[in-house]
Protein backbone atom coordinates (compact mmCIF):
# COMPACT_ATOMS: atom_id res chain seq x y z
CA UNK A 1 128.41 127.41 106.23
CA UNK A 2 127.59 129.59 103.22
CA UNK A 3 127.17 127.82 99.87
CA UNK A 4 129.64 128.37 96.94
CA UNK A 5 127.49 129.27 94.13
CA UNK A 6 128.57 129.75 90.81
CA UNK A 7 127.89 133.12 88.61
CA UNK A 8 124.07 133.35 88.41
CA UNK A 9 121.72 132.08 86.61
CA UNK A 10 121.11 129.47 88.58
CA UNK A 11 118.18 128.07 90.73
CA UNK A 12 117.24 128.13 94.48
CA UNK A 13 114.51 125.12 96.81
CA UNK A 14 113.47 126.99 98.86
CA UNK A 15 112.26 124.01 101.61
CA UNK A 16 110.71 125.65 104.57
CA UNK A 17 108.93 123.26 107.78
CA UNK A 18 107.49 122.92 110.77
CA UNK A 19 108.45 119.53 112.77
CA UNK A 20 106.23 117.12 114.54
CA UNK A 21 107.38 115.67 118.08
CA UNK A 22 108.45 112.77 116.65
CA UNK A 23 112.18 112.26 116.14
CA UNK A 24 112.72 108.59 115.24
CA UNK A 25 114.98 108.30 112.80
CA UNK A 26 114.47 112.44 111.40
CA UNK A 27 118.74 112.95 111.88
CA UNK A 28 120.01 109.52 110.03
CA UNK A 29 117.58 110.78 107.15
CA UNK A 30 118.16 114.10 106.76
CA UNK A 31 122.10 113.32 106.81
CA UNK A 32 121.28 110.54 104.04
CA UNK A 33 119.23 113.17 102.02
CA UNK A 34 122.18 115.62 102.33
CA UNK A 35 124.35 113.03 101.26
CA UNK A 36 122.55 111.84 98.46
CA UNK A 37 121.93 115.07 96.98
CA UNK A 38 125.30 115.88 97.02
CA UNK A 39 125.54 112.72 94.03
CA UNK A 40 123.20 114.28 91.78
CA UNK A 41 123.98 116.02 88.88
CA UNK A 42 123.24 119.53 89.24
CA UNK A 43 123.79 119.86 92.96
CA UNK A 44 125.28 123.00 93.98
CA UNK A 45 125.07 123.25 97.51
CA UNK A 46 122.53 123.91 100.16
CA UNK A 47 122.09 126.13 103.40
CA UNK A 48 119.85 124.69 106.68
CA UNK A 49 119.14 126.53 109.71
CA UNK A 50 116.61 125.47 112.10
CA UNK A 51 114.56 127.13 115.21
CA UNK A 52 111.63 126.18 115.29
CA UNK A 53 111.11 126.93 111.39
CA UNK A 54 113.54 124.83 109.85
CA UNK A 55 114.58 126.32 106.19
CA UNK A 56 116.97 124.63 103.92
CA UNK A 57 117.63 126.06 100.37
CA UNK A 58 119.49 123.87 97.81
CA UNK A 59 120.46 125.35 95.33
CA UNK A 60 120.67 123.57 91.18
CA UNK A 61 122.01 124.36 87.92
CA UNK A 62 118.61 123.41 85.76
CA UNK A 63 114.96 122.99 86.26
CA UNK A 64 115.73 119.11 85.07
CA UNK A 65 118.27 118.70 88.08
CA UNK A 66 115.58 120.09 90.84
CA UNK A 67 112.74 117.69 88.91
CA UNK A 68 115.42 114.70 88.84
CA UNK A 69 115.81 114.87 92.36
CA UNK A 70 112.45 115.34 93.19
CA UNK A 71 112.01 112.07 91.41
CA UNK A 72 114.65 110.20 93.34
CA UNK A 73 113.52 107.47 94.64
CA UNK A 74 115.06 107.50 98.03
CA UNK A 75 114.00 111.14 98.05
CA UNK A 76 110.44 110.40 97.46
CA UNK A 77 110.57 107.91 100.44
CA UNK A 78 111.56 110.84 102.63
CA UNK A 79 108.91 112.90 101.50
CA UNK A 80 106.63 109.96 102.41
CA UNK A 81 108.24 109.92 105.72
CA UNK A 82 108.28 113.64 106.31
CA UNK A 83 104.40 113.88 105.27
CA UNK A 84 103.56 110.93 107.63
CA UNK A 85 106.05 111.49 110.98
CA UNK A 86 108.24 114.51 110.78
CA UNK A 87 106.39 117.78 109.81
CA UNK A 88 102.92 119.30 110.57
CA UNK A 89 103.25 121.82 107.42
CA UNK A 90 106.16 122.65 104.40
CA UNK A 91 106.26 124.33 101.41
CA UNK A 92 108.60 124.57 98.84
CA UNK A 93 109.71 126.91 96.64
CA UNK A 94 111.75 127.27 93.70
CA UNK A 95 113.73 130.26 92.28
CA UNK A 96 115.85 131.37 89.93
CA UNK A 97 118.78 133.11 91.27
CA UNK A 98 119.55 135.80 88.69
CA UNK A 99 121.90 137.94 91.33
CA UNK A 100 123.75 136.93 94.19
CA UNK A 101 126.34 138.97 96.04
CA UNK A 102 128.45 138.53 99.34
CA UNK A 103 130.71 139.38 102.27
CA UNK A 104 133.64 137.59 103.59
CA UNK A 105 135.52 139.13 106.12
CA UNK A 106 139.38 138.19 105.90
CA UNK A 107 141.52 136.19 107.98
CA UNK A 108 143.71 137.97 110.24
């Protein structure tokens, strides 16, 4: 599913990964992360895709919200996690959105 976005400005994570073999427990947390970022103030959405090189953008309404949820605690536990078990290499990146445009093709 596409985010809905609201009228730029806004900002873009840009979270992109490579995984390790190791599975235990990678689904549960990446649903609670999901889950949890959806409760912070200044969430707008987010887009994952992964084959291989997973990529997830979340997208914010501040630089404060993106540095808030960096600084969540259960968040930094996942990065913990993530760093030891889940991924050989990531890098984030973070944007500011000052365009966006779409396509939606209607209903018939």
């Amino acid at each position: 599913m596409i985010a809905n976005t609201p009228k730029p400005p806004y900002y873009a994570v840009i979270f992109t990964s490579l995984r390790t073999a190791v599975d235990e427990g990678y689904g549960n947390m990446a649903d609670n992360m999901v889950a949890l970022a959806e409760q912070q103030p200044g969430y707008l959405g987010h887009e994952s895709a992964r084959d291989g090189t997973g990529i997830t953008v979340s997208y914010w309404q501040s630089l404060e919200a993106i540095s808030n949820w960096k600084k969540n605690s259960d968040h930094l536990m996942a990065q913990r996690f993530g760093r030891a078990k889940w991924y050989t290499q990531y890098k984030t990146r973070i944007c500011l959105v000052e365009r966006d445009y779409g396509f939606e093709k209607e209903s018939i």
